[in-house]
Protein backbone atom coordinates (compact mmCIF):
# COMPACT_ATOMS: atom_id res chain seq x y z
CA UNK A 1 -116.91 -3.73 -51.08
CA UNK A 2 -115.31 -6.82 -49.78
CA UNK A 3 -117.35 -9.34 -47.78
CA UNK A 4 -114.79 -11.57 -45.82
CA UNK A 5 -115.86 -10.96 -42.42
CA UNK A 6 -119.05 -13.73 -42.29
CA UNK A 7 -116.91 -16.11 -44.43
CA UNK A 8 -114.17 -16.26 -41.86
CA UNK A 9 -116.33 -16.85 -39.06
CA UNK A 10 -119.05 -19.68 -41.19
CA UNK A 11 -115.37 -21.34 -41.63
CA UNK A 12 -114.46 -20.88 -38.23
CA UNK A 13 -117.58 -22.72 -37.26
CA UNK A 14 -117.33 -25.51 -39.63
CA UNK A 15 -114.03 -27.20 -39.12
CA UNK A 16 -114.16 -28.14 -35.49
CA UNK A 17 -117.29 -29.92 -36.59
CA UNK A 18 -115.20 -31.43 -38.82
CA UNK A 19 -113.05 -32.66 -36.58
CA UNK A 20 -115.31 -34.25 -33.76
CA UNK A 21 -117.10 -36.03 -37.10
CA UNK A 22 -113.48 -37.24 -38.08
CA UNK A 23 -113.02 -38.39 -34.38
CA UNK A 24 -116.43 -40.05 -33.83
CA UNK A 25 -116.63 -41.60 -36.87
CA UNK A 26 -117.78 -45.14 -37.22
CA UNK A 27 -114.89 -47.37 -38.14
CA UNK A 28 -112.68 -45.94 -34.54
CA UNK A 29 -112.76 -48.50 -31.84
CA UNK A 30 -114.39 -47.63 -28.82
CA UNK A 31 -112.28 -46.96 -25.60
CA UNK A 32 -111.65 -50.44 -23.98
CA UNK A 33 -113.45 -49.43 -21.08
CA UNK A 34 -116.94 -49.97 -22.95
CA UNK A 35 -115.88 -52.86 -24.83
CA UNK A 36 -117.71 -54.92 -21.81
CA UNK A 37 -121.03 -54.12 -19.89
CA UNK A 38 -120.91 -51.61 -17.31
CA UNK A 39 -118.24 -49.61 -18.42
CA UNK A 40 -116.28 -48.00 -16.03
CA UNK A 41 -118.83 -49.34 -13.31
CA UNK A 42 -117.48 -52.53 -13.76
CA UNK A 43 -113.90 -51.37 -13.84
CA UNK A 44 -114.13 -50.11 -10.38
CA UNK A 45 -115.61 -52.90 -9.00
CA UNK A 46 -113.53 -55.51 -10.74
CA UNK A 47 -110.48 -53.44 -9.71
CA UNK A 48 -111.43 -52.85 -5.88
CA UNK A 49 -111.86 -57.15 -6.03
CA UNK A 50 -108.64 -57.87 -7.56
CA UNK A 51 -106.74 -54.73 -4.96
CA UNK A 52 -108.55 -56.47 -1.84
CA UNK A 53 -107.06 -60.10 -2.93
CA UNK A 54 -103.77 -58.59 -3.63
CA UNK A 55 -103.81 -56.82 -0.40
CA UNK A 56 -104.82 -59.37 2.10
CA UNK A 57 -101.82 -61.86 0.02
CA UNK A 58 -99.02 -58.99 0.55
CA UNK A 59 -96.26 -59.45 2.84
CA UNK A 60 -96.66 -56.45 5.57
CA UNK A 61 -92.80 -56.15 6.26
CA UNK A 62 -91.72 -56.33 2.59
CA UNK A 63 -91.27 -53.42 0.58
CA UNK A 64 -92.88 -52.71 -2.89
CA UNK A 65 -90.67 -51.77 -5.90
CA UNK A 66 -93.94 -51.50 -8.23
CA UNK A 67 -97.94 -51.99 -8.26
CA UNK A 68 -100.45 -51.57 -10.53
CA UNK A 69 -104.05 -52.49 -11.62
CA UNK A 70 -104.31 -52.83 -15.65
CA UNK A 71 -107.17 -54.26 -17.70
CA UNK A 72 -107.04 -57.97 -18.88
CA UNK A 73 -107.44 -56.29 -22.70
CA UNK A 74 -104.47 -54.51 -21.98
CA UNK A 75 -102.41 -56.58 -20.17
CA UNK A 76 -99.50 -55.79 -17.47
CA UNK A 77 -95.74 -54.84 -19.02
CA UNK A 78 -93.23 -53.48 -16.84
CA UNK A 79 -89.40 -53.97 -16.96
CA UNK A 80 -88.75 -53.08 -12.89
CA UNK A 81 -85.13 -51.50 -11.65
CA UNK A 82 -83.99 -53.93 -9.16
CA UNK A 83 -80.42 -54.09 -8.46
CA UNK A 84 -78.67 -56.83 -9.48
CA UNK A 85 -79.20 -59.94 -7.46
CA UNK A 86 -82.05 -58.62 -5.85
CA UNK A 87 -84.76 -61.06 -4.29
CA UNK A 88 -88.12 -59.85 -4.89
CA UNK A 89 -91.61 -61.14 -4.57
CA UNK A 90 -94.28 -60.84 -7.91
CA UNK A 91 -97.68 -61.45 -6.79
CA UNK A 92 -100.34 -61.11 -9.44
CA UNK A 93 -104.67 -61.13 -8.91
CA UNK A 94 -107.10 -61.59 -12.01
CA UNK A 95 -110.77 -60.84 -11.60
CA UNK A 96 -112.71 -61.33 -14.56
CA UNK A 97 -113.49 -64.09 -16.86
CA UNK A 98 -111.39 -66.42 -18.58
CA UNK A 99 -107.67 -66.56 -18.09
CA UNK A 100 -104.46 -64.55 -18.09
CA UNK A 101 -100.64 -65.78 -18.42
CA UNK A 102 -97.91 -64.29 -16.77
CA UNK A 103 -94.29 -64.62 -18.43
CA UNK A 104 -90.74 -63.50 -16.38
CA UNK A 105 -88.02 -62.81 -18.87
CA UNK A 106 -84.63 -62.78 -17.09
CA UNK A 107 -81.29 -62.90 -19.39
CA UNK A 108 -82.62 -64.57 -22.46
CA UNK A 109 -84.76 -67.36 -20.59
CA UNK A 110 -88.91 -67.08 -20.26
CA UNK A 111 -90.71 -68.59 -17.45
CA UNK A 112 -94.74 -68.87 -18.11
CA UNK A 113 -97.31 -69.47 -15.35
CA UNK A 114 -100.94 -69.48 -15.90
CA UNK A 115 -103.14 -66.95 -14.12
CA UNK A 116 -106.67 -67.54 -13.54
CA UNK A 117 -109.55 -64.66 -13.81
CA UNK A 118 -111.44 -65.89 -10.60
CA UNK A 119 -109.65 -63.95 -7.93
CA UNK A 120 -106.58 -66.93 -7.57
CA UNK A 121 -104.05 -65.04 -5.86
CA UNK A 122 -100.86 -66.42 -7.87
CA UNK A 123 -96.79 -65.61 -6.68
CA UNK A 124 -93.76 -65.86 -8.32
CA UNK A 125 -90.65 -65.50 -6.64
CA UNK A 126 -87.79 -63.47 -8.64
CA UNK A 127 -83.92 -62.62 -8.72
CA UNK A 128 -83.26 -59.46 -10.72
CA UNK A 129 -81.27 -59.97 -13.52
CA UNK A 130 -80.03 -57.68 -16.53
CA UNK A 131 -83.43 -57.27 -18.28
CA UNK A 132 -85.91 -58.63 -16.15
CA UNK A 133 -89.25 -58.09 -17.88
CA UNK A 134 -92.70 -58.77 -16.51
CA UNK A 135 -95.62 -59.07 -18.81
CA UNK A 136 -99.42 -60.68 -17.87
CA UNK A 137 -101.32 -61.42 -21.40
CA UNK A 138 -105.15 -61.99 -21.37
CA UNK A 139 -105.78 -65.44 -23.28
CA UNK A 140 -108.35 -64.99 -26.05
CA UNK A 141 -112.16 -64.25 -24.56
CA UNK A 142 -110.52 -62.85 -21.02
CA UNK A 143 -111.80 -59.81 -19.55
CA UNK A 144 -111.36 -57.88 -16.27
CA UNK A 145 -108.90 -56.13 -14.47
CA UNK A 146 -105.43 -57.48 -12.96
CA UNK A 147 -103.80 -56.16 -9.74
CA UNK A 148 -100.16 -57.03 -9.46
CA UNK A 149 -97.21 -55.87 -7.19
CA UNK A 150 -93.42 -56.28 -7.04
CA UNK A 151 -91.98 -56.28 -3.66
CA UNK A 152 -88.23 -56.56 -2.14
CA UNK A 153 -87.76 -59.68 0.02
């Protein structure tokens, strides 16, 4: 007589135990979001500070092509789909510690402006060009959350 039916199911048992040890294991990073006391806690706070700056800076009668709120650790990259020539309006909050940098690449050239992690509301006017491309980089030892928005002018 054949015995397979308490094999299958001792099998069945073992390999998704296999597989959340292969996932938890040691040497995997931990999601960014507890790389920095608090945890998610601090997210939301951090990210309802840097929203209120951002807010209260916004033009009312303008209107937003993109928005966001991104961690410092991960930084803000977005290539937006203005129309050619368009006028718009970057305006970019950093709550946190440390620094962040913001750099507008428009047809080849790269403009770089330093954004501080204290709240510092900090604008850049733009003219879409082929390729514009918007990235905010956390310097070394920066932490928080950045709010940013692109609006028409």
């Amino acid at each position: 007589m054949r015995r397979h039916g308490p094999v299958r199911l001792s099998v069945s048992a073992v390999i998704p135990a296999l597989l959340l040890t292969a996932c938890s294991a040691k040497g995997d990073p931990a999601p960014a979001a507890t790389h920095h006391r608090g945890g998610a806690q601090a997210d939301r706070k951090l990210t309802a500070q840097a929203q209120s700056a951002l807010d209260a800076a916004s033009d009312g009668g303008s209107s937003m092509v993109e928005s966001g709120v991104e961690r410092v650790s991960g930084g803000v990259h977005t290539q937006p789909g203005l129309t050619h020539g368009a006028a718009c309006k970057l305006t970019v909050v950093c709550v946190g510690k440390g620094a962040a940098e913001l750099v507008v690449t428009s047809a080849g050239a790269a403009g770089k402006k330093a954004v501080p992690c204290d709240g510092s509301v900090v604008f850049e006017r733009l003219t879409a060009e082929s390729a514009l491309k918007v990235d905010v980089r956390g310097k070394p030892g920066a932490a928080g959350m950045i709010a940013w928005r692109i609006n028409k002018t």
